[in-house]
C-alpha atoms as a PDB file:
ATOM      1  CA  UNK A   1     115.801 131.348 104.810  1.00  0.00           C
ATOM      2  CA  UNK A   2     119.127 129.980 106.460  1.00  0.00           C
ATOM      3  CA  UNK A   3     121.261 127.149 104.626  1.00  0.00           C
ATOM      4  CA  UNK A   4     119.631 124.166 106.473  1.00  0.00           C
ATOM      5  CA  UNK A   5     116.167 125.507 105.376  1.00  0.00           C
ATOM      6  CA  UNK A   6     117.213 125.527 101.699  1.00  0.00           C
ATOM      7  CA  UNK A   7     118.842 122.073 102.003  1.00  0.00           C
ATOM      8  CA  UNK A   8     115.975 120.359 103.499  1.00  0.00           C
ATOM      9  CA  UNK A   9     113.557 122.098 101.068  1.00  0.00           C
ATOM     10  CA  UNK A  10     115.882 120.729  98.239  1.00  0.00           C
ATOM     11  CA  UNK A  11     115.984 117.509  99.752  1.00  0.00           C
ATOM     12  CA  UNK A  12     112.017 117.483 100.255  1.00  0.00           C
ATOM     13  CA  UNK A  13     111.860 118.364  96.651  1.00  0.00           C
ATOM     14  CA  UNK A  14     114.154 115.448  95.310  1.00  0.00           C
ATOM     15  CA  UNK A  15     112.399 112.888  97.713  1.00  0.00           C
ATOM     16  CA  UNK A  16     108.496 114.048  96.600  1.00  0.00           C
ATOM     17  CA  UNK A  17     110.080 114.204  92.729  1.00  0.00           C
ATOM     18  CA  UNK A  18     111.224 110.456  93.464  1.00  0.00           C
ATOM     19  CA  UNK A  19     107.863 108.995  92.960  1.00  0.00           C
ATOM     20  CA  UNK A  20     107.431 110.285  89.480  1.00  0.00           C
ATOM     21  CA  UNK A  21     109.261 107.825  87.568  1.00  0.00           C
ATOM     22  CA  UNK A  22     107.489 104.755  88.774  1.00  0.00           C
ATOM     23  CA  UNK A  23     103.876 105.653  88.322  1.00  0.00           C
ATOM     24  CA  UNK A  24     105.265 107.190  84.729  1.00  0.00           C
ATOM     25  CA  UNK A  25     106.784 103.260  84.487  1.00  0.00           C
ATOM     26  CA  UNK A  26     103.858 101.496  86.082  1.00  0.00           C
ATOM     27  CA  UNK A  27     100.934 103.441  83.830  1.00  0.00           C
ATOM     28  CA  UNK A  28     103.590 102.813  80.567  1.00  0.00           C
ATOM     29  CA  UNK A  29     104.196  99.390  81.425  1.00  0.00           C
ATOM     30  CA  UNK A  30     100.826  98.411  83.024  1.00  0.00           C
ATOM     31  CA  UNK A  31     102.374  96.053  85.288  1.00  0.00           C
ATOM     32  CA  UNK A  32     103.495  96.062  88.881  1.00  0.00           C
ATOM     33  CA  UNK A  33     105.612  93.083  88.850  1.00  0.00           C
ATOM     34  CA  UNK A  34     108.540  94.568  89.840  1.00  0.00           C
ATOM     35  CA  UNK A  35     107.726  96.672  93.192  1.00  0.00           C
ATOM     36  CA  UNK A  36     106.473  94.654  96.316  1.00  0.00           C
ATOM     37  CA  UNK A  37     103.386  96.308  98.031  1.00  0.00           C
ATOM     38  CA  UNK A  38     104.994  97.150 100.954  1.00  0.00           C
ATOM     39  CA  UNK A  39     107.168  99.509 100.004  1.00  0.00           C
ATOM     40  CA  UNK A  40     104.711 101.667  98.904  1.00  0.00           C
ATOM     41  CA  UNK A  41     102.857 101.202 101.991  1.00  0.00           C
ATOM     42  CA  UNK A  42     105.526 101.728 104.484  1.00  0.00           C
ATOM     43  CA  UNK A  43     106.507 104.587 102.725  1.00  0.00           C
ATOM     44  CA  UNK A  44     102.629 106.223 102.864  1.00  0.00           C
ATOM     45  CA  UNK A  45     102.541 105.716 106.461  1.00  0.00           C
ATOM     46  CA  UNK A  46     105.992 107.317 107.462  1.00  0.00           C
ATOM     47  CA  UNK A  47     105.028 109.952 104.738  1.00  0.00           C
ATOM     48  CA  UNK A  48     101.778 110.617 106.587  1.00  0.00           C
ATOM     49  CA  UNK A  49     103.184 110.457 109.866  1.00  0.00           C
ATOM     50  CA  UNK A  50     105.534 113.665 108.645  1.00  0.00           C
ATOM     51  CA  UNK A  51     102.604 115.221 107.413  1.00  0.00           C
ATOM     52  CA  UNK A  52     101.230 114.712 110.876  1.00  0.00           C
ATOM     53  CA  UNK A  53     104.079 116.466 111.976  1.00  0.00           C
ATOM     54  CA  UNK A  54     104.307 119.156 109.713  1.00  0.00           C
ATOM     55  CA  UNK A  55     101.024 120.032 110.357  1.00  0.00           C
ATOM     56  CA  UNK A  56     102.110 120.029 114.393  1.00  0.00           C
ATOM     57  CA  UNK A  57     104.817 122.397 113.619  1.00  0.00           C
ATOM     58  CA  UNK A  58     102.853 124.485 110.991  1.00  0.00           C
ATOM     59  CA  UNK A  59     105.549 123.892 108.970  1.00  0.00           C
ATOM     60  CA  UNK A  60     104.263 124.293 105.093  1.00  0.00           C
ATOM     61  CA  UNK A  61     106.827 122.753 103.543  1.00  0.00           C
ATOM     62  CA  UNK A  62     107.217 119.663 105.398  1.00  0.00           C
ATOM     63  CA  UNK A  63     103.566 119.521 105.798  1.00  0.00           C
ATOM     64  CA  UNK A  64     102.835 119.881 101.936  1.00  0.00           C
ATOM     65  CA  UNK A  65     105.622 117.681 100.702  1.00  0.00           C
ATOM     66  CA  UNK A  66     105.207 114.988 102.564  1.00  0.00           C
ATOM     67  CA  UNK A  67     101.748 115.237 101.657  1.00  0.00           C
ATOM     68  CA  UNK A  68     102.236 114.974  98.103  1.00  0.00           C
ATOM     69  CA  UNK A  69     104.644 112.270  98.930  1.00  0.00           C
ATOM     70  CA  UNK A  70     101.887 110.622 100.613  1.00  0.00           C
ATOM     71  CA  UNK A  71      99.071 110.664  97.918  1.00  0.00           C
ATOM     72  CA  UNK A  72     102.325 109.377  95.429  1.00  0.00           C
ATOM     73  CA  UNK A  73     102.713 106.593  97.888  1.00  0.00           C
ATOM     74  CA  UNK A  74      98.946 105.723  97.666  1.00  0.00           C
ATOM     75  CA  UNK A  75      98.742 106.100  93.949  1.00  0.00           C
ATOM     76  CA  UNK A  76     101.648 103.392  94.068  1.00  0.00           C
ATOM     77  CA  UNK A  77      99.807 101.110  96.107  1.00  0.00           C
ATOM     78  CA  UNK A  78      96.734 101.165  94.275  1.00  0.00           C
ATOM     79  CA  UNK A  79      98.199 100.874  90.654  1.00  0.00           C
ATOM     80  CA  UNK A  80     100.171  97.972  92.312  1.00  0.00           C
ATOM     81  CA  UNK A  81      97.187  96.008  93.305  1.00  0.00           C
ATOM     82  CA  UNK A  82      95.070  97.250  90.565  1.00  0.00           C
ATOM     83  CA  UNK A  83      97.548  95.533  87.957  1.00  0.00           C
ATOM     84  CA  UNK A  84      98.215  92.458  90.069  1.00  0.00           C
ATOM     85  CA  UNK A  85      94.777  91.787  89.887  1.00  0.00           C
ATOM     86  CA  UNK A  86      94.358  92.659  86.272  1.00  0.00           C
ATOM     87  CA  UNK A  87      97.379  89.806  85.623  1.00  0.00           C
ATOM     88  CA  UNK A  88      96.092  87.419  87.736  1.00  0.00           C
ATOM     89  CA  UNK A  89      92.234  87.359  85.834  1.00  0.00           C
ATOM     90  CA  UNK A  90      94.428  87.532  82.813  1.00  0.00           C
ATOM     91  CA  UNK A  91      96.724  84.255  84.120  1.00  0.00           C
ATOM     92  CA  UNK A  92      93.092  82.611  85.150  1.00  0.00           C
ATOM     93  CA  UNK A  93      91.361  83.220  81.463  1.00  0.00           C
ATOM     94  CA  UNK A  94      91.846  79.961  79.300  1.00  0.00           C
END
């Protein structure tokens, strides 16, 4: 493995480890209020795309990474609409 290898595995690493802390803070919390549902969106569908082309390049590490950055990026979304819905029957409840 040459330097550029090991820097974009690191890199990979820090970017899939990124999505941690917010579904930790979302399933502690149980609320979404503070992220907007298209960042988590945008971000599955560029994270996809890469796993697209990981896959094209049979790269494993870009392919895998960006995989698990995808399903992160889904798990985002769908806590993120799960709890907005949850608040708003909550808001509608007399």
């Amino acid at each position: 493995m040459d330097l550029y290898s090991g820097i974009g595995i690191f890199g990979s690493l820090l970017l899939a480890g990124a999505f941690l802390p917010q579904c930790y803070r979302l399933l502690k919390r149980k609320s979404a209020k503070d992220i907007s549902l298209y960042y988590p969106l945008v971000l599955s569908v560029g994270s996809f795309c890469l796993t697209v082309y990981g896959y094209g390049i049979r790269d494993v590490i870009v392919f895998t990474l960006n995989l698990y950055a995808t399903f992160c990026n889904v798990e985002l979304m769908l806590l993120k609409i799960y709890y907005d819905r949850k608040e708003m029957a909550a808001a509608r409840q007399p």
